[in-house]
C-alpha atoms as a PDB file:
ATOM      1  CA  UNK A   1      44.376 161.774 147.680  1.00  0.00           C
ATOM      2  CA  UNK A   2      41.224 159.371 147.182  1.00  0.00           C
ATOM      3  CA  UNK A   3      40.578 157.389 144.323  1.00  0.00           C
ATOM      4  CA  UNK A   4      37.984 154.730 143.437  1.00  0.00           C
ATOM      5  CA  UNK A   5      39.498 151.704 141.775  1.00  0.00           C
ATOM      6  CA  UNK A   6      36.458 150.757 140.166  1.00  0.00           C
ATOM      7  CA  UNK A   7      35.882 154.221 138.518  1.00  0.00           C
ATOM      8  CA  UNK A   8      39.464 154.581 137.256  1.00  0.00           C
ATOM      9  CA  UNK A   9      39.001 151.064 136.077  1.00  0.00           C
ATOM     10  CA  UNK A  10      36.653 152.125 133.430  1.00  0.00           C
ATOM     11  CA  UNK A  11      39.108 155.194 132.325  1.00  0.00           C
ATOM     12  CA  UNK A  12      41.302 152.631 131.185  1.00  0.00           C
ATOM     13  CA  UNK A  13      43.246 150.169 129.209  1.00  0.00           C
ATOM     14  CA  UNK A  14      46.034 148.238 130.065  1.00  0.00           C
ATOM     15  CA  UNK A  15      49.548 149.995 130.270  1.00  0.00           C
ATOM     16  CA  UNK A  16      51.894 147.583 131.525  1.00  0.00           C
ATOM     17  CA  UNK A  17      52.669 144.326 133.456  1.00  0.00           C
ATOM     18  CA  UNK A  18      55.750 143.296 134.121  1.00  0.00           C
ATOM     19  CA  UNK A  19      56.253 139.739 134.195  1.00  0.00           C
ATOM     20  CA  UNK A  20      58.833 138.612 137.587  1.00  0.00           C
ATOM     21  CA  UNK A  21      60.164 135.797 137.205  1.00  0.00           C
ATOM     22  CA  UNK A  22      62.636 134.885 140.275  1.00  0.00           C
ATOM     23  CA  UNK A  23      65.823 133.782 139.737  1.00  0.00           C
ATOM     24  CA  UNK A  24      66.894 129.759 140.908  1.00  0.00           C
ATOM     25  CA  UNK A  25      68.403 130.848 143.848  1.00  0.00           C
ATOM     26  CA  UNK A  26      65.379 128.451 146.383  1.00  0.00           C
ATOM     27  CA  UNK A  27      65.738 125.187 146.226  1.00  0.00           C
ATOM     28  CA  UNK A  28      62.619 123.364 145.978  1.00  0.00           C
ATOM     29  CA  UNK A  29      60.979 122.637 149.128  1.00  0.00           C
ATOM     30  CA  UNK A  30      63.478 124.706 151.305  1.00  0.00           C
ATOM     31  CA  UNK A  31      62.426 125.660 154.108  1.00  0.00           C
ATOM     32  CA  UNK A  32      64.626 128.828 156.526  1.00  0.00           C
ATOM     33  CA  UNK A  33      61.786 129.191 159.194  1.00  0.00           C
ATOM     34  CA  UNK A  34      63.225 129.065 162.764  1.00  0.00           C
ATOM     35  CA  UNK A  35      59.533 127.568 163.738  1.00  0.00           C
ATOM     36  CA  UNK A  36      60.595 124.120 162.090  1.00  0.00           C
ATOM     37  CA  UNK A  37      64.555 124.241 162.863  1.00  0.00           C
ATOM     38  CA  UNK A  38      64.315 121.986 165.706  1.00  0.00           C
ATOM     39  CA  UNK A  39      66.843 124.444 167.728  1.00  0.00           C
ATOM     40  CA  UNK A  40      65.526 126.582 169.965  1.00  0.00           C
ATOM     41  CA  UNK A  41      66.190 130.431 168.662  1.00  0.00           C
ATOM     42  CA  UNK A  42      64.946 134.187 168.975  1.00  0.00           C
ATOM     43  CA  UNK A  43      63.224 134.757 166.361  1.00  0.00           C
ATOM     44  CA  UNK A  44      61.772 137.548 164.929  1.00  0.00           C
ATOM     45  CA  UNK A  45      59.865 138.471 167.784  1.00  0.00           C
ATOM     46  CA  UNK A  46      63.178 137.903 169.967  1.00  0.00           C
ATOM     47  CA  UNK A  47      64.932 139.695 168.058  1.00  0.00           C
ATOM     48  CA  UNK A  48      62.504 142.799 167.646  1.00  0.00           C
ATOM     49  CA  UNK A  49      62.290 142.922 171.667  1.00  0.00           C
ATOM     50  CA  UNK A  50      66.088 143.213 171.638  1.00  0.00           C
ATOM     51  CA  UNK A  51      66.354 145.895 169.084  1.00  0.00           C
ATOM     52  CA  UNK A  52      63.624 148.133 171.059  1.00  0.00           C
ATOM     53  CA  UNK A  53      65.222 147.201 174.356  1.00  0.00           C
ATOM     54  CA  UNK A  54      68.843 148.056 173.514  1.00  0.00           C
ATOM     55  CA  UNK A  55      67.319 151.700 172.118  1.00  0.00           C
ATOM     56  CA  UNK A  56      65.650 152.753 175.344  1.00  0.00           C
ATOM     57  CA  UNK A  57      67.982 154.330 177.743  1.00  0.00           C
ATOM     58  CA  UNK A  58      67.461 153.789 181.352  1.00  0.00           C
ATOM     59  CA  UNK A  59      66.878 157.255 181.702  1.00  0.00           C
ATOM     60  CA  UNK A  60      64.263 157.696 179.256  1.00  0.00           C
ATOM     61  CA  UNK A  61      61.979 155.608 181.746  1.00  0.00           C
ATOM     62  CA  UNK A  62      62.769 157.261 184.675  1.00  0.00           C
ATOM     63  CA  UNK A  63      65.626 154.458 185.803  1.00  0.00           C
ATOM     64  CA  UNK A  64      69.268 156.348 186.942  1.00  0.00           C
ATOM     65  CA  UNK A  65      71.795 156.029 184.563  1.00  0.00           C
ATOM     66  CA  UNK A  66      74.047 154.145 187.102  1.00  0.00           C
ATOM     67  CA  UNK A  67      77.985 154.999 187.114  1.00  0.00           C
ATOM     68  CA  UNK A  68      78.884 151.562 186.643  1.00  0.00           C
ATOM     69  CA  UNK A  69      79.973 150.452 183.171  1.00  0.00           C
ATOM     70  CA  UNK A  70      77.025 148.949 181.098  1.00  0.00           C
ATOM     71  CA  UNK A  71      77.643 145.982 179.142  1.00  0.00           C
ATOM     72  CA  UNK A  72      74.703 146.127 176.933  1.00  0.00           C
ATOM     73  CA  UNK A  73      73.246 149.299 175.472  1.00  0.00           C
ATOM     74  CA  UNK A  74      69.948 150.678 176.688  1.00  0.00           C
ATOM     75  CA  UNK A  75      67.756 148.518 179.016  1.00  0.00           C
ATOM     76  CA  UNK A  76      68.921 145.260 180.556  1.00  0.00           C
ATOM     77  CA  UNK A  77      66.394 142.452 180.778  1.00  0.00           C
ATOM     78  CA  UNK A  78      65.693 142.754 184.276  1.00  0.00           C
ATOM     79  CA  UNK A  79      64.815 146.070 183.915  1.00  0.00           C
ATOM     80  CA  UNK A  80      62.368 146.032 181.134  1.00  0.00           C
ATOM     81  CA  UNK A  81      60.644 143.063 182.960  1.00  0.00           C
ATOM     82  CA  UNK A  82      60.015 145.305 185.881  1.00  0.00           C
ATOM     83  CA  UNK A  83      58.576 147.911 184.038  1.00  0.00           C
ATOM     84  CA  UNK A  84      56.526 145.719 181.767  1.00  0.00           C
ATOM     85  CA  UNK A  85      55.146 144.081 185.660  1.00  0.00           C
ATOM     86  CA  UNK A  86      56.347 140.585 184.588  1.00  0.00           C
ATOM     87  CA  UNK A  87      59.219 137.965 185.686  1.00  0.00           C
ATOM     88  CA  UNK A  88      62.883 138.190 185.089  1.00  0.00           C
ATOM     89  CA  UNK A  89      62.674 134.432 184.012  1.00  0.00           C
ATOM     90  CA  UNK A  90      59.035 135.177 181.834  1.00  0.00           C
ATOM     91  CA  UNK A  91      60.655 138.013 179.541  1.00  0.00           C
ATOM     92  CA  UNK A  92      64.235 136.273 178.935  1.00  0.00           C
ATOM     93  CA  UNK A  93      62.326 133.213 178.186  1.00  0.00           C
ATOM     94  CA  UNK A  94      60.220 135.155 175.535  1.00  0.00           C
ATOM     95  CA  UNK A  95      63.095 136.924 174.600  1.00  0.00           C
ATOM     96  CA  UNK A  96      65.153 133.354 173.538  1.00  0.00           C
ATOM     97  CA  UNK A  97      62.001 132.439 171.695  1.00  0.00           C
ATOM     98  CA  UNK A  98      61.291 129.420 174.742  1.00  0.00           C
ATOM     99  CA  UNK A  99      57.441 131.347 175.648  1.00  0.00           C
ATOM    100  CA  UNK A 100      55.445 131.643 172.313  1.00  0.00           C
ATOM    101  CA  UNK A 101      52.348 132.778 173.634  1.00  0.00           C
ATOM    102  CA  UNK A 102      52.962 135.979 175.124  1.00  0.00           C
ATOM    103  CA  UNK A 103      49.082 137.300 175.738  1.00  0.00           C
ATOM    104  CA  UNK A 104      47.861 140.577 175.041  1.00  0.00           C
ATOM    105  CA  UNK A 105      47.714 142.447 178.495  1.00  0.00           C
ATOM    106  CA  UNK A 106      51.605 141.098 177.910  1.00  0.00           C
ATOM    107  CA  UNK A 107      52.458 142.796 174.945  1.00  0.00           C
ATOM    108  CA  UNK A 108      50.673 146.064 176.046  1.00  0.00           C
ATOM    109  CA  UNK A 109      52.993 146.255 178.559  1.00  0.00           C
ATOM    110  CA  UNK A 110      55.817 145.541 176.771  1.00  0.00           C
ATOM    111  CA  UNK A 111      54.575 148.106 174.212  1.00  0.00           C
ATOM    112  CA  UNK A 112      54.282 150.844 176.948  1.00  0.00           C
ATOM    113  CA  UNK A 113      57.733 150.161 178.689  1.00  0.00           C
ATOM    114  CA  UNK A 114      59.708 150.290 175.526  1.00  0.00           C
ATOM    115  CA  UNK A 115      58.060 153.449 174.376  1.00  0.00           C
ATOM    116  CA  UNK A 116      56.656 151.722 171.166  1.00  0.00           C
ATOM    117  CA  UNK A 117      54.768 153.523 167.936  1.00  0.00           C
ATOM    118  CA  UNK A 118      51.597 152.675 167.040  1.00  0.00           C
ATOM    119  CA  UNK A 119      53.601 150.907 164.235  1.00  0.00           C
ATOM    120  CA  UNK A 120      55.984 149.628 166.287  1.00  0.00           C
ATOM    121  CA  UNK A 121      53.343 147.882 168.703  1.00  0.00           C
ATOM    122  CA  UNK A 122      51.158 146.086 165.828  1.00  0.00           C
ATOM    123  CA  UNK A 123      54.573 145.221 164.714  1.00  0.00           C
ATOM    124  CA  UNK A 124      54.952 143.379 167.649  1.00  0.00           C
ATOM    125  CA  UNK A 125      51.697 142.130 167.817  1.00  0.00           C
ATOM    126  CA  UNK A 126      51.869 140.560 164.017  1.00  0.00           C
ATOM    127  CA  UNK A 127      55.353 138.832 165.380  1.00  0.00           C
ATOM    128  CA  UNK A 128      53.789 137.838 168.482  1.00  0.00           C
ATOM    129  CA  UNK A 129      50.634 135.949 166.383  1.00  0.00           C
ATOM    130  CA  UNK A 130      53.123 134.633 163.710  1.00  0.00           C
ATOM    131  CA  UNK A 131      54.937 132.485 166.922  1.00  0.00           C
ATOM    132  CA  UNK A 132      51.853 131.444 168.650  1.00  0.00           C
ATOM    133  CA  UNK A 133      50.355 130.004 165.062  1.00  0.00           C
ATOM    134  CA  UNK A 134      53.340 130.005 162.736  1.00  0.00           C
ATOM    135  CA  UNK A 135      52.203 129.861 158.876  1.00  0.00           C
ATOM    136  CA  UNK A 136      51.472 126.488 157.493  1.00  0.00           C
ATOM    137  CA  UNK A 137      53.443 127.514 154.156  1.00  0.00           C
ATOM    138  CA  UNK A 138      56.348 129.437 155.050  1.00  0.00           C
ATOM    139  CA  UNK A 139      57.277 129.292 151.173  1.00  0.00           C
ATOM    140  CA  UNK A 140      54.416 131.059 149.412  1.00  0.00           C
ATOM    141  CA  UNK A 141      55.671 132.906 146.316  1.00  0.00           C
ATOM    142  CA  UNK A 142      54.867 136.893 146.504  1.00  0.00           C
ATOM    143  CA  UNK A 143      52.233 138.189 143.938  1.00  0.00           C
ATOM    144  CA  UNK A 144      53.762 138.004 140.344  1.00  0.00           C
ATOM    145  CA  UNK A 145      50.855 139.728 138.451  1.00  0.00           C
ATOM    146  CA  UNK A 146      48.132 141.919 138.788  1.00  0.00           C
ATOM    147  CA  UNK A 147      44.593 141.355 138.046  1.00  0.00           C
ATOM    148  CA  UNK A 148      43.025 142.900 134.920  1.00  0.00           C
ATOM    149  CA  UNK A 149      41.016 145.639 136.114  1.00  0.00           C
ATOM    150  CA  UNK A 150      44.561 147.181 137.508  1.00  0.00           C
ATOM    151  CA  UNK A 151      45.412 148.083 134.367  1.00  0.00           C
ATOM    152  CA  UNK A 152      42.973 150.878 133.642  1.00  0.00           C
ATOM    153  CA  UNK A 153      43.879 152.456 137.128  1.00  0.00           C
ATOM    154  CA  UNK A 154      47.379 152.719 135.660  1.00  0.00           C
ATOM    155  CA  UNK A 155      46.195 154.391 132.255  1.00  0.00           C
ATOM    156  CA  UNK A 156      43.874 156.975 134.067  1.00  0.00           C
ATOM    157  CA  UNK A 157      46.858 157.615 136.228  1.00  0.00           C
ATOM    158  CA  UNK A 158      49.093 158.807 133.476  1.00  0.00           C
ATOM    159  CA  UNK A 159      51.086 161.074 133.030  1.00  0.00           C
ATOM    160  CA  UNK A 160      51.584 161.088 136.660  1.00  0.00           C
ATOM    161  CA  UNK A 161      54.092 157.992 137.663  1.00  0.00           C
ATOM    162  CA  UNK A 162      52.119 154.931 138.827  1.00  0.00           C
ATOM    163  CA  UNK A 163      53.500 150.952 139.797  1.00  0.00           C
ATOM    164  CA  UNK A 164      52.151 148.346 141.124  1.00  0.00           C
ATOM    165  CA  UNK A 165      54.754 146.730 144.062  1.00  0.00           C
ATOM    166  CA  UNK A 166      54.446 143.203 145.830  1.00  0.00           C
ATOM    167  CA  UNK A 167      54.895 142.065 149.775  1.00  0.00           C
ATOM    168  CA  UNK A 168      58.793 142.163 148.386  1.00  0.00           C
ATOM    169  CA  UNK A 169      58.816 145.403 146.835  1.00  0.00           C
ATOM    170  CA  UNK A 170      59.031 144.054 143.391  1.00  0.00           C
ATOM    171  CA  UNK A 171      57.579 146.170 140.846  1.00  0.00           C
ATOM    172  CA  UNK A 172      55.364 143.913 138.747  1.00  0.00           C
ATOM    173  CA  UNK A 173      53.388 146.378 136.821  1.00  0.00           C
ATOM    174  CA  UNK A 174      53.794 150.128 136.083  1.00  0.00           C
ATOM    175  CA  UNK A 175      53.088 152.638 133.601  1.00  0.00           C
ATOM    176  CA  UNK A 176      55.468 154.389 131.383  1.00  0.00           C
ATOM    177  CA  UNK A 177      55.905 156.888 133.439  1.00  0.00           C
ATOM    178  CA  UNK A 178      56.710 155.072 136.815  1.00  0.00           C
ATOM    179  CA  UNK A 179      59.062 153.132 134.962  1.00  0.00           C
ATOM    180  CA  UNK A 180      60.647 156.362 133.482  1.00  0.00           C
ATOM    181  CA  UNK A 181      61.013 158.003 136.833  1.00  0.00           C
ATOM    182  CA  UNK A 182      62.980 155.132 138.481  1.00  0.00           C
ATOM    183  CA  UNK A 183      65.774 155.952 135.891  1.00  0.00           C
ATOM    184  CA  UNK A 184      67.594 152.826 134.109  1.00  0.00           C
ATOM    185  CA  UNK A 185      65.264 150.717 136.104  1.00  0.00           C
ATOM    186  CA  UNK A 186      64.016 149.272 132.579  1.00  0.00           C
ATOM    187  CA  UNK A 187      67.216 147.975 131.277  1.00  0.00           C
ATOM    188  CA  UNK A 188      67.528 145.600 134.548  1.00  0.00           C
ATOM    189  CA  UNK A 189      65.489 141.998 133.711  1.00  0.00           C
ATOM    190  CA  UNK A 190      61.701 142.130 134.560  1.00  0.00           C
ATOM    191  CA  UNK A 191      62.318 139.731 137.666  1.00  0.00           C
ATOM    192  CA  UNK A 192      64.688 142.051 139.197  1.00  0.00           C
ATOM    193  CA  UNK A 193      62.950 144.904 139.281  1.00  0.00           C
ATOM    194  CA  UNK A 194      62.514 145.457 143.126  1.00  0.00           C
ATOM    195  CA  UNK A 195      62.711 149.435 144.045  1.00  0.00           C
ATOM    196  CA  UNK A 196      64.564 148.317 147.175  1.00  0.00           C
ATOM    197  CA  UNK A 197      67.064 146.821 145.392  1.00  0.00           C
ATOM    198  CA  UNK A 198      67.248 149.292 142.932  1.00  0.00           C
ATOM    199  CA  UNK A 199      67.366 152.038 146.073  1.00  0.00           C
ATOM    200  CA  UNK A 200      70.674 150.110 147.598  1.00  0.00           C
ATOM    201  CA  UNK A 201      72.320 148.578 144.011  1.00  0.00           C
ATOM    202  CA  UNK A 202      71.537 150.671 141.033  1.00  0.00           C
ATOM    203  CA  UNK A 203      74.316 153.153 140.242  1.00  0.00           C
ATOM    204  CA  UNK A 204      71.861 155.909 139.845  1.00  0.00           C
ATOM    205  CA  UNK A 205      70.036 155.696 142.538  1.00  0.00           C
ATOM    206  CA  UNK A 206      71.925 158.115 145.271  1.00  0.00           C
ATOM    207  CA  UNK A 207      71.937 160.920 142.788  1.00  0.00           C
ATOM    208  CA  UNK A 208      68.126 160.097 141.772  1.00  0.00           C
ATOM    209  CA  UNK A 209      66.520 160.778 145.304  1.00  0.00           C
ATOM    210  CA  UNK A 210      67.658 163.849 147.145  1.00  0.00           C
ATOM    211  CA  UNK A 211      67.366 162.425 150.136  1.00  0.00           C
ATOM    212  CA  UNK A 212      68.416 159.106 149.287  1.00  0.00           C
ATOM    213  CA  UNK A 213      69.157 158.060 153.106  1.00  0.00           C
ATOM    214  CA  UNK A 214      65.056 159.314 153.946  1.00  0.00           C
ATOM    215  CA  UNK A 215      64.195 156.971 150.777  1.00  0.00           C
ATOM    216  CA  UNK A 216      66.564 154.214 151.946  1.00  0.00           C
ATOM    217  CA  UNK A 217      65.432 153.856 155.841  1.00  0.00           C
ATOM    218  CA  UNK A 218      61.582 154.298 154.786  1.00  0.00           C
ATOM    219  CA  UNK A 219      62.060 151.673 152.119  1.00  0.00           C
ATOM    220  CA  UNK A 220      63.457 149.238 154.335  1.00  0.00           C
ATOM    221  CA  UNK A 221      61.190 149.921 157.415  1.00  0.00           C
ATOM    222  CA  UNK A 222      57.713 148.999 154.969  1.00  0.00           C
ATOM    223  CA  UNK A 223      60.072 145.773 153.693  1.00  0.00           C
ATOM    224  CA  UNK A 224      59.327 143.981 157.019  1.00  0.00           C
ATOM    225  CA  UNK A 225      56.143 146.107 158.009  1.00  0.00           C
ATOM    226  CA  UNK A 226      54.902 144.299 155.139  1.00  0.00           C
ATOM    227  CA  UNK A 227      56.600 140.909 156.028  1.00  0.00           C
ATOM    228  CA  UNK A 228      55.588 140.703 159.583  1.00  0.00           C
ATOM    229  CA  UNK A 229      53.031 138.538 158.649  1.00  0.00           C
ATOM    230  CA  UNK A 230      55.904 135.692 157.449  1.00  0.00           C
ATOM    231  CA  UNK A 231      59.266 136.678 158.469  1.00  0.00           C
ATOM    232  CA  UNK A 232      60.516 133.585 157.814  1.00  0.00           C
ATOM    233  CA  UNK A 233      59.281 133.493 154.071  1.00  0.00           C
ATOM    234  CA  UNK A 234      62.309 132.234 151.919  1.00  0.00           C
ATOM    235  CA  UNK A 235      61.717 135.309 148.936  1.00  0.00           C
ATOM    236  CA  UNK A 236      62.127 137.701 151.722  1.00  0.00           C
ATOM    237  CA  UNK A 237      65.803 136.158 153.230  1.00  0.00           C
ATOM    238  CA  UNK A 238      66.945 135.981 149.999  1.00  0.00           C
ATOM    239  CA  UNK A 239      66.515 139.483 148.901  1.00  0.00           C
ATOM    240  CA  UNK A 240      67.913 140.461 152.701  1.00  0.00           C
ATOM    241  CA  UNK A 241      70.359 137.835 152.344  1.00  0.00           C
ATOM    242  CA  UNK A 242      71.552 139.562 148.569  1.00  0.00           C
ATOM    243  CA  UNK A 243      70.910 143.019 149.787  1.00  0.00           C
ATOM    244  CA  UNK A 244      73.253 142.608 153.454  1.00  0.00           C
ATOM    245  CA  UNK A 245      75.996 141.061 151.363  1.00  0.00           C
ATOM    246  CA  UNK A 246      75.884 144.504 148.609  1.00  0.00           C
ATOM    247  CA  UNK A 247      75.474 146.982 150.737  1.00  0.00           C
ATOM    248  CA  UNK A 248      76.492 148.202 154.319  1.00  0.00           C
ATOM    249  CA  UNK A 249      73.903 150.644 154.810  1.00  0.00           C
ATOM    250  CA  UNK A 250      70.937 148.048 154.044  1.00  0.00           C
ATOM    251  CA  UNK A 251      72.733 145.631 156.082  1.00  0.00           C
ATOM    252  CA  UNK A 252      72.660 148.178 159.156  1.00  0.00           C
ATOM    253  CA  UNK A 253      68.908 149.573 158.579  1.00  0.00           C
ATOM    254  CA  UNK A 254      67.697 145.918 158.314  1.00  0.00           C
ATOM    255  CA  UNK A 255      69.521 145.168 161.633  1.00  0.00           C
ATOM    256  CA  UNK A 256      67.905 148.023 163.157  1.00  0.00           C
ATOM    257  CA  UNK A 257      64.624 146.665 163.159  1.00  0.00           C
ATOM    258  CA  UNK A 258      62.685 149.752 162.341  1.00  0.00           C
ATOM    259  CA  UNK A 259      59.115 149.179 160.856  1.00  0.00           C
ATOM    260  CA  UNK A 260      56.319 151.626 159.719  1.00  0.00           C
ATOM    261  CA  UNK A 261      54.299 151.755 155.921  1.00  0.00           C
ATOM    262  CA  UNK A 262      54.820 153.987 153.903  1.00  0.00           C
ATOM    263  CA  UNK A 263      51.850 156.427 153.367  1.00  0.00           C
ATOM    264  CA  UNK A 264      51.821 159.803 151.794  1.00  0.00           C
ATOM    265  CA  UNK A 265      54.680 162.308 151.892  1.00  0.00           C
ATOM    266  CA  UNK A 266      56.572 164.428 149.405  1.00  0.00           C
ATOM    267  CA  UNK A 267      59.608 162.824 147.303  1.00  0.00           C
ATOM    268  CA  UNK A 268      61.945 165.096 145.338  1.00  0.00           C
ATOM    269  CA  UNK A 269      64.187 163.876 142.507  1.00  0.00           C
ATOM    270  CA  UNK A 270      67.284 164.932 140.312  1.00  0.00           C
ATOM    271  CA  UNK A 271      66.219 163.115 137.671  1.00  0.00           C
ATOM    272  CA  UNK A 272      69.189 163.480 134.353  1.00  0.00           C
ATOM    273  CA  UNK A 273      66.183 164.000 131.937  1.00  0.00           C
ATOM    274  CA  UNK A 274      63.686 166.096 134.504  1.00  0.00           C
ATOM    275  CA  UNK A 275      66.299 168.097 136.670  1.00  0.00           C
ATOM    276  CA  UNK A 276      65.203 168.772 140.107  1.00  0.00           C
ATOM    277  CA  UNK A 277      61.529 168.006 140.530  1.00  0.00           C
ATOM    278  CA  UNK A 278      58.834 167.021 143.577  1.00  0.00           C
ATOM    279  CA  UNK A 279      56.125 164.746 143.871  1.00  0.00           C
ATOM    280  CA  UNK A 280      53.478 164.605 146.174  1.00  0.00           C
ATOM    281  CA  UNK A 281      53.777 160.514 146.970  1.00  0.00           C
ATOM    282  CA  UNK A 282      50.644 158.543 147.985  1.00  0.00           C
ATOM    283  CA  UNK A 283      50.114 155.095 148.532  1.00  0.00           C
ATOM    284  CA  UNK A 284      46.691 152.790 147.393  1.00  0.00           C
ATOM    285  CA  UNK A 285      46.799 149.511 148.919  1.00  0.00           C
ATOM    286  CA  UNK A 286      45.272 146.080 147.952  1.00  0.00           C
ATOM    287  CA  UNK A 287      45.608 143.946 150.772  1.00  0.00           C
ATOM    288  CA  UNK A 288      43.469 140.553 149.673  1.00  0.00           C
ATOM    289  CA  UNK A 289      46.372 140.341 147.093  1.00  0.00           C
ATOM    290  CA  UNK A 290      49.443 141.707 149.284  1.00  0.00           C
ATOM    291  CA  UNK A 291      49.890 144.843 146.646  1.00  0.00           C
ATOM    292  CA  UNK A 292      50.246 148.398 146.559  1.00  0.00           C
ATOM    293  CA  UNK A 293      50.154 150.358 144.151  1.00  0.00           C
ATOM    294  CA  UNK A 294      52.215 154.031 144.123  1.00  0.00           C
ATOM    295  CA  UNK A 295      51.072 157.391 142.651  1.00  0.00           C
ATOM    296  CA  UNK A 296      53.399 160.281 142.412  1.00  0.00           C
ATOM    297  CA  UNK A 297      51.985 163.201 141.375  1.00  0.00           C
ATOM    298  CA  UNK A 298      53.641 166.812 140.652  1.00  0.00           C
ATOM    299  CA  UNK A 299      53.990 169.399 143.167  1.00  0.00           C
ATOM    300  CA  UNK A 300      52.001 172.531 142.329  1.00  0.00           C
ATOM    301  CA  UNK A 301      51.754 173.215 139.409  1.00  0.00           C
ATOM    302  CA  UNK A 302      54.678 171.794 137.774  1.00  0.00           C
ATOM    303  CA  UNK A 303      54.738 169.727 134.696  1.00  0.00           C
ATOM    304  CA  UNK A 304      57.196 166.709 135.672  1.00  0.00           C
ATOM    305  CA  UNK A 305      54.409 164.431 134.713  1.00  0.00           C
ATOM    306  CA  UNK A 306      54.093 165.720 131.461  1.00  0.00           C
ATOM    307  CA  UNK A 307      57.950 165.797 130.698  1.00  0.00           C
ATOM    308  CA  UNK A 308      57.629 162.016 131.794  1.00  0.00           C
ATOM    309  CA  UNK A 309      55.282 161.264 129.524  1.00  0.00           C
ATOM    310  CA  UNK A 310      57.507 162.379 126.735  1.00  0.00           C
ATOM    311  CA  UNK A 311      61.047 160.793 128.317  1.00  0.00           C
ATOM    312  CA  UNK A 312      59.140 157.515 128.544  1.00  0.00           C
ATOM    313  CA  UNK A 313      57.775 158.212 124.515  1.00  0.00           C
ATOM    314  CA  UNK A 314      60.754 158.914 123.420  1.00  0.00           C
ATOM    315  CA  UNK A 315      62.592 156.197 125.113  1.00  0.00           C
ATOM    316  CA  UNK A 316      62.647 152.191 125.598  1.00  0.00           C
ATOM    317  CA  UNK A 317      61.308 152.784 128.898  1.00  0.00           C
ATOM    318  CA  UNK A 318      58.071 153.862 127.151  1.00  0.00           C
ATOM    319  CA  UNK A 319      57.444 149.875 125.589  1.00  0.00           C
ATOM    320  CA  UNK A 320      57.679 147.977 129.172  1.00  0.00           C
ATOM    321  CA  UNK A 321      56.753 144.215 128.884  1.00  0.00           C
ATOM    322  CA  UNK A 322      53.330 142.834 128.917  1.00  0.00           C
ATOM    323  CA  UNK A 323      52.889 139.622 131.121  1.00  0.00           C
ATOM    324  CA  UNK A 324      49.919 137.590 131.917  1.00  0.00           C
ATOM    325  CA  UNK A 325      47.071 138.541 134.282  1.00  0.00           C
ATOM    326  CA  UNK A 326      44.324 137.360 136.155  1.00  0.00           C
ATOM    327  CA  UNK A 327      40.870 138.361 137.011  1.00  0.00           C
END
């Protein structure tokens, strides 16, 4: 699916913005980055090396298996460093977070010994840049608006579902139709209107997606692909922070360490007002203002967009709060 923003811009007018406003859970001026803790720690990029290195098995390299009793799963340290060609000492001290400039003939190697995707390796490469120059502001608020000429792209979008998401996943514009087809998702407060935590939290949500476990690992795994940048941001730990302590399965797919944006793919819903119904799912993104903005669109030639337009009508969900903009 391609679109030009600046022709859908003059289709136009303004839909909806949802205003976020966070809840007073930060502290002013706090500050969670392992960079300025004074204690010497993994680390994201530590930890990521870990979580690829305990999911290779020996054999999947070409090492034996062994018959003595492993105490870690996967590859032991020594072993990845000899298949990455560098120390014992050199990986475990990149591993603890004590090397910070790992360079890039480095990380290739690490890439190709633990088997990495394409997404997995410029993963590591955004965690490996973030520890040799660590963010000046690791406190940075995620987008709260959208810029005016947004607002036609969601009119000329309608009826099929469109919102605008933030670095965070929080939905801070949409039109009545996206808003309609994450069900109930209007009658939470503007500011917490995140689709992750509506994925993990909202009552509706495992009987809204039919494959709600697909939904819930790829929604996670773009959560930090779009975080690698600043893993230590303080929005981010407290949405893991809330989302670990509700739910087990978030807890162990954030643990896991997978990464990889979404992009296009088909999404199939039993919605209560639609029934079953697919849409094709496509991604536009916005990257000068860390945004994205999601199109669903029906399958064939059903008419799930159309039936959306008249849920959202006919409901609340079809007056969604205006906030400000900018240009």
């Amino acid at each position: 699916m391609t679109l030009s923003l600046e022709r859908l811009t003059e289709m136009g007018k303004a839909v909806s913005f949802l205003a976020v406003t966070r809840p007073g859970t930060l502290a002013a001026g706090r500050r969670r980055s392992w960079q300025n803790s004074g204690v010497t720690t993994p680390g994201p990029l530590g930890d990521f090396l870990r979580s690829r290195r305990f999911a290779v098995h020996p054999t999947d390299v070409g090492l034996p298996a062994g018959l003595e009793l492993r105490r870690t799963p996967g590859l032991r340290r020594e072993e990845l460093a000899t298949l990455a060609g560098v120390s014992f000492d050199y990986y475990t001290r990149l591993e603890q977070g004590r090397e910070r400039r790992p360079g890039r003939a480095v990380l290739d190697s690490l890439a190709r010994a633990l088997r990495l995707t394409s997404d997995d390796s410029r993963h590591l490469t955004q965690l490996a840049l973030v520890v040799a120059a660590p963010p000046a502001d690791t406190t940075l608020a995620p987008a709260t608006t959208v810029r005016a000429g947004i607002d036609g792209v969601l009119a000329a979008l309608r009826p099929s579902p469109a919102y605008v998401l933030n670095r965070v996943s929080d939905m801070i514009a949409a039109n009545p139709e996206g808003l309609a087809l994450f069900h109930g998702i209007s009658q939470w407060p503007t500011g917490r209107r995140n689709t992750v935590r509506y994925i993990f939290t909202h009552p509706a949500a495992r009987t809204l997606f039919v494959d709600w476990e697909a939904t819930a690992r790829s929604s996670v795994a773009q959560l930090r692909s779009m975080n690698a940048h600043c893993p230590a941001d303080p929005y981010l730990l407290d949405l893991v922070s809330e989302l670990s302590a509700a739910d087990t399965t978030f807890r162990r797919l954030w643990n896991d360490h997978a990464v990889g944006p979404r992009r296009h793919t088909t999404k199939s819903f039993n919605h209560p007002d639609l029934g079953i119904c697919a849409f094709n799912f496509e991604t536009l993104r916005l990257p000068e203002d860390e945004l994205r903005i999601s199109v669903y669109t029906a399958c064939g030639n059903t008419s799930a967009g159309n039936e959306l337009l008249e849920v959202s009508t006919e409901n609340a969900e079809g007056n969604p709060i205006r906030a400000h903009t900018h240009d």
